[in-house]
Protein backbone atom coordinates (compact mmCIF):
# COMPACT_ATOMS: atom_id res chain seq x y z
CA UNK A 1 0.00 0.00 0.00
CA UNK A 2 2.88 2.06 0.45
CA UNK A 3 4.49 1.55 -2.88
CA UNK A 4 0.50 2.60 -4.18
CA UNK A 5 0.81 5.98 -2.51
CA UNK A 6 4.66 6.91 -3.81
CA UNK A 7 3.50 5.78 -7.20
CA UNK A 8 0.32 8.21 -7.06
CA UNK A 9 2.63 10.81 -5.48
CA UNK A 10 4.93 10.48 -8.24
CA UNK A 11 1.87 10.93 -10.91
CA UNK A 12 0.41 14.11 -9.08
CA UNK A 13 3.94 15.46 -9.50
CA UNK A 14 4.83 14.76 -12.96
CA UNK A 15 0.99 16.47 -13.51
CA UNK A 16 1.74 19.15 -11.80
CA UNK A 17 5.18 19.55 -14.07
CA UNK A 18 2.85 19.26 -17.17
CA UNK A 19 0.40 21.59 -15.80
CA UNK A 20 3.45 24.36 -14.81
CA UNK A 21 5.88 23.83 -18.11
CA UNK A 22 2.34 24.49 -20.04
CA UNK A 23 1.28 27.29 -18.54
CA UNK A 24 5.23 28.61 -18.73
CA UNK A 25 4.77 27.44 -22.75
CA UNK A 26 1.60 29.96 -22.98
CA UNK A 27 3.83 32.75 -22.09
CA UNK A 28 6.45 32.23 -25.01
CA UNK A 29 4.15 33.21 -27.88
CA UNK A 30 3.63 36.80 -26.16
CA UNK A 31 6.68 37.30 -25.22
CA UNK A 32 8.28 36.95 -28.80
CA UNK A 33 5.18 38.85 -29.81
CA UNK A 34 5.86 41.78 -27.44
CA UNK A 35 9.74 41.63 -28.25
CA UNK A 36 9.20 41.77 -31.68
CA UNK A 37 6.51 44.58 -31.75
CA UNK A 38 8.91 46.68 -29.10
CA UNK A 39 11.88 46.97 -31.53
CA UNK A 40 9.08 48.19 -34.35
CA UNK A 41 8.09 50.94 -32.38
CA UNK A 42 11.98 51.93 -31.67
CA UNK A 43 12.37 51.54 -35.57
CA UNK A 44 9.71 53.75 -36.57
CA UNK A 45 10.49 56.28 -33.79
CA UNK A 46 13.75 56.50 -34.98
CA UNK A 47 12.17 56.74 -38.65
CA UNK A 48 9.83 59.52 -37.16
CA UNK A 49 12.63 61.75 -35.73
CA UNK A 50 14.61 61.66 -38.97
CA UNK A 51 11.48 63.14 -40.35
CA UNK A 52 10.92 65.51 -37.78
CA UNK A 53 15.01 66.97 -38.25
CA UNK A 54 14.26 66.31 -41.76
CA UNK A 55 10.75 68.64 -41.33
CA UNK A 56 12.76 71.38 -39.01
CA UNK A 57 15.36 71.67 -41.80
CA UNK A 58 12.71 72.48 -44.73
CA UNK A 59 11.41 74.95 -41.75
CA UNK A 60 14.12 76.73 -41.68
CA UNK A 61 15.13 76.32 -45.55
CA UNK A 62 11.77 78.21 -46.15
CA UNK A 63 12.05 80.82 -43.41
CA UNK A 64 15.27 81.93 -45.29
CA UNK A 65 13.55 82.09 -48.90
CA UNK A 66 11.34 84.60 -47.22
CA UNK A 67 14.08 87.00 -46.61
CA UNK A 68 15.58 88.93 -48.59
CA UNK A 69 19.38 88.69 -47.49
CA UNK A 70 19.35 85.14 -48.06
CA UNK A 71 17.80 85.23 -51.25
CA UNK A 72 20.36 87.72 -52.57
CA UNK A 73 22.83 85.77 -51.37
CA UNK A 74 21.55 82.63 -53.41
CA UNK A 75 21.50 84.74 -56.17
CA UNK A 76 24.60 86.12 -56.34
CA UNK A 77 26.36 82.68 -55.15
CA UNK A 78 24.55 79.99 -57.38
CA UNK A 79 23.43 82.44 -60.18
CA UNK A 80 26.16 84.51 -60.40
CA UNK A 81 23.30 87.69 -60.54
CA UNK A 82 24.91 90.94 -59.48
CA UNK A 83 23.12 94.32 -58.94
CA UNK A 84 22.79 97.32 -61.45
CA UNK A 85 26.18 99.03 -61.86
CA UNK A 86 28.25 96.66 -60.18
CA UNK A 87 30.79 94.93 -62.44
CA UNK A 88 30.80 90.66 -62.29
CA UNK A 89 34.20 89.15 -62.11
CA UNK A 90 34.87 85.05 -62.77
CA UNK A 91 38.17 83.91 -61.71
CA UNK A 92 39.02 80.99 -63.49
CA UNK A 93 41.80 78.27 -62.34
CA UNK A 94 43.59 79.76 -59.43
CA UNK A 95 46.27 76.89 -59.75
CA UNK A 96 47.38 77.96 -62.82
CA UNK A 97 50.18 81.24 -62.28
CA UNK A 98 50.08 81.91 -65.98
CA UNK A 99 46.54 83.09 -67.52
CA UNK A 100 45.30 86.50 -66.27
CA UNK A 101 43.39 86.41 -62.40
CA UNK A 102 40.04 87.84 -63.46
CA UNK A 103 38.19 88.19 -66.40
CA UNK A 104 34.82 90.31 -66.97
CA UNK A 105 32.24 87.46 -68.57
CA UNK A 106 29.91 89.87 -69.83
CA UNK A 107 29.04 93.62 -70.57
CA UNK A 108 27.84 95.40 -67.71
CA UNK A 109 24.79 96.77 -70.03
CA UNK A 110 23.28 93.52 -70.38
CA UNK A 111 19.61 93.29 -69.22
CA UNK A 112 18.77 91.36 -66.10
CA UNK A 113 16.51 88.73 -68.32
CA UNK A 114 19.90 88.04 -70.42
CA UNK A 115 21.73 87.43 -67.92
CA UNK A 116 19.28 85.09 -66.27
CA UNK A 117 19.26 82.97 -69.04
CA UNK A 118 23.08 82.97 -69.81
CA UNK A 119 23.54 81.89 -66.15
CA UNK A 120 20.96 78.81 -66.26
CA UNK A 121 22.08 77.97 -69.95
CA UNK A 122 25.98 78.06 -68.66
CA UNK A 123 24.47 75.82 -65.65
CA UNK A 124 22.66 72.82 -68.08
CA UNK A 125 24.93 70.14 -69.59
């Protein structure tokens, strides 16, 4: 009668692992769930606050084409535009010691709509 009772003993136990390793086997599905979803969101935050430096940038990019400074600037850096009566200089290869420093590209006379279009013509392949 002994050897009955250790034997049931010995049942109720190995249950009672079944019953705990399934109930620790519920929990794996979630977990990997959870883990997986968790490095999502820090993906897509980091995704979000390139876009939100990318956002402040184009801000500030169109605060600037609002004033005037900056816009003169443009033009006279990138489009080579100077005002009425100034004189436009283009200094060609510095490296080389024997052509001339500066040379005057076009006549000072020239309307502003010519020499728009010789800048963006000069600028296309």
């Amino acid at each position: 009668m002994i050897g009955f009772l250790s034997r049931r003993r010995g049942w109720w136990r190995l249950m009672l692992l079944g019953i705990i390793l399934a109930i620790l086997g519920s929990y794996v599905s979630p977990v990997r769930s959870y883990l997986s979803k968790s490095s999502a969101i820090q993906r897509e935050q980091s995704v979000t606050e390139d876009m939100k430096l990318e956002r402040d940038r184009l801000q500030q990019d169109k605060e600037n084409l609002l004033n005037n400074n900056f816009v003169e600037q443009v033009a006279r850096k990138d489009l080579g535009m100077v005002k009425p009566g100034e004189q436009p200089y283009v200094v060609k290869d510095l490296n080389t010691p024997d052509q001339g420093a500066m040379e005057v590209p076009a006549a000072a006379d020239a309307s502003l709509t010519d020499r728009i279009l010789e800048t963006v013509g000069s600028l296309l392949p």
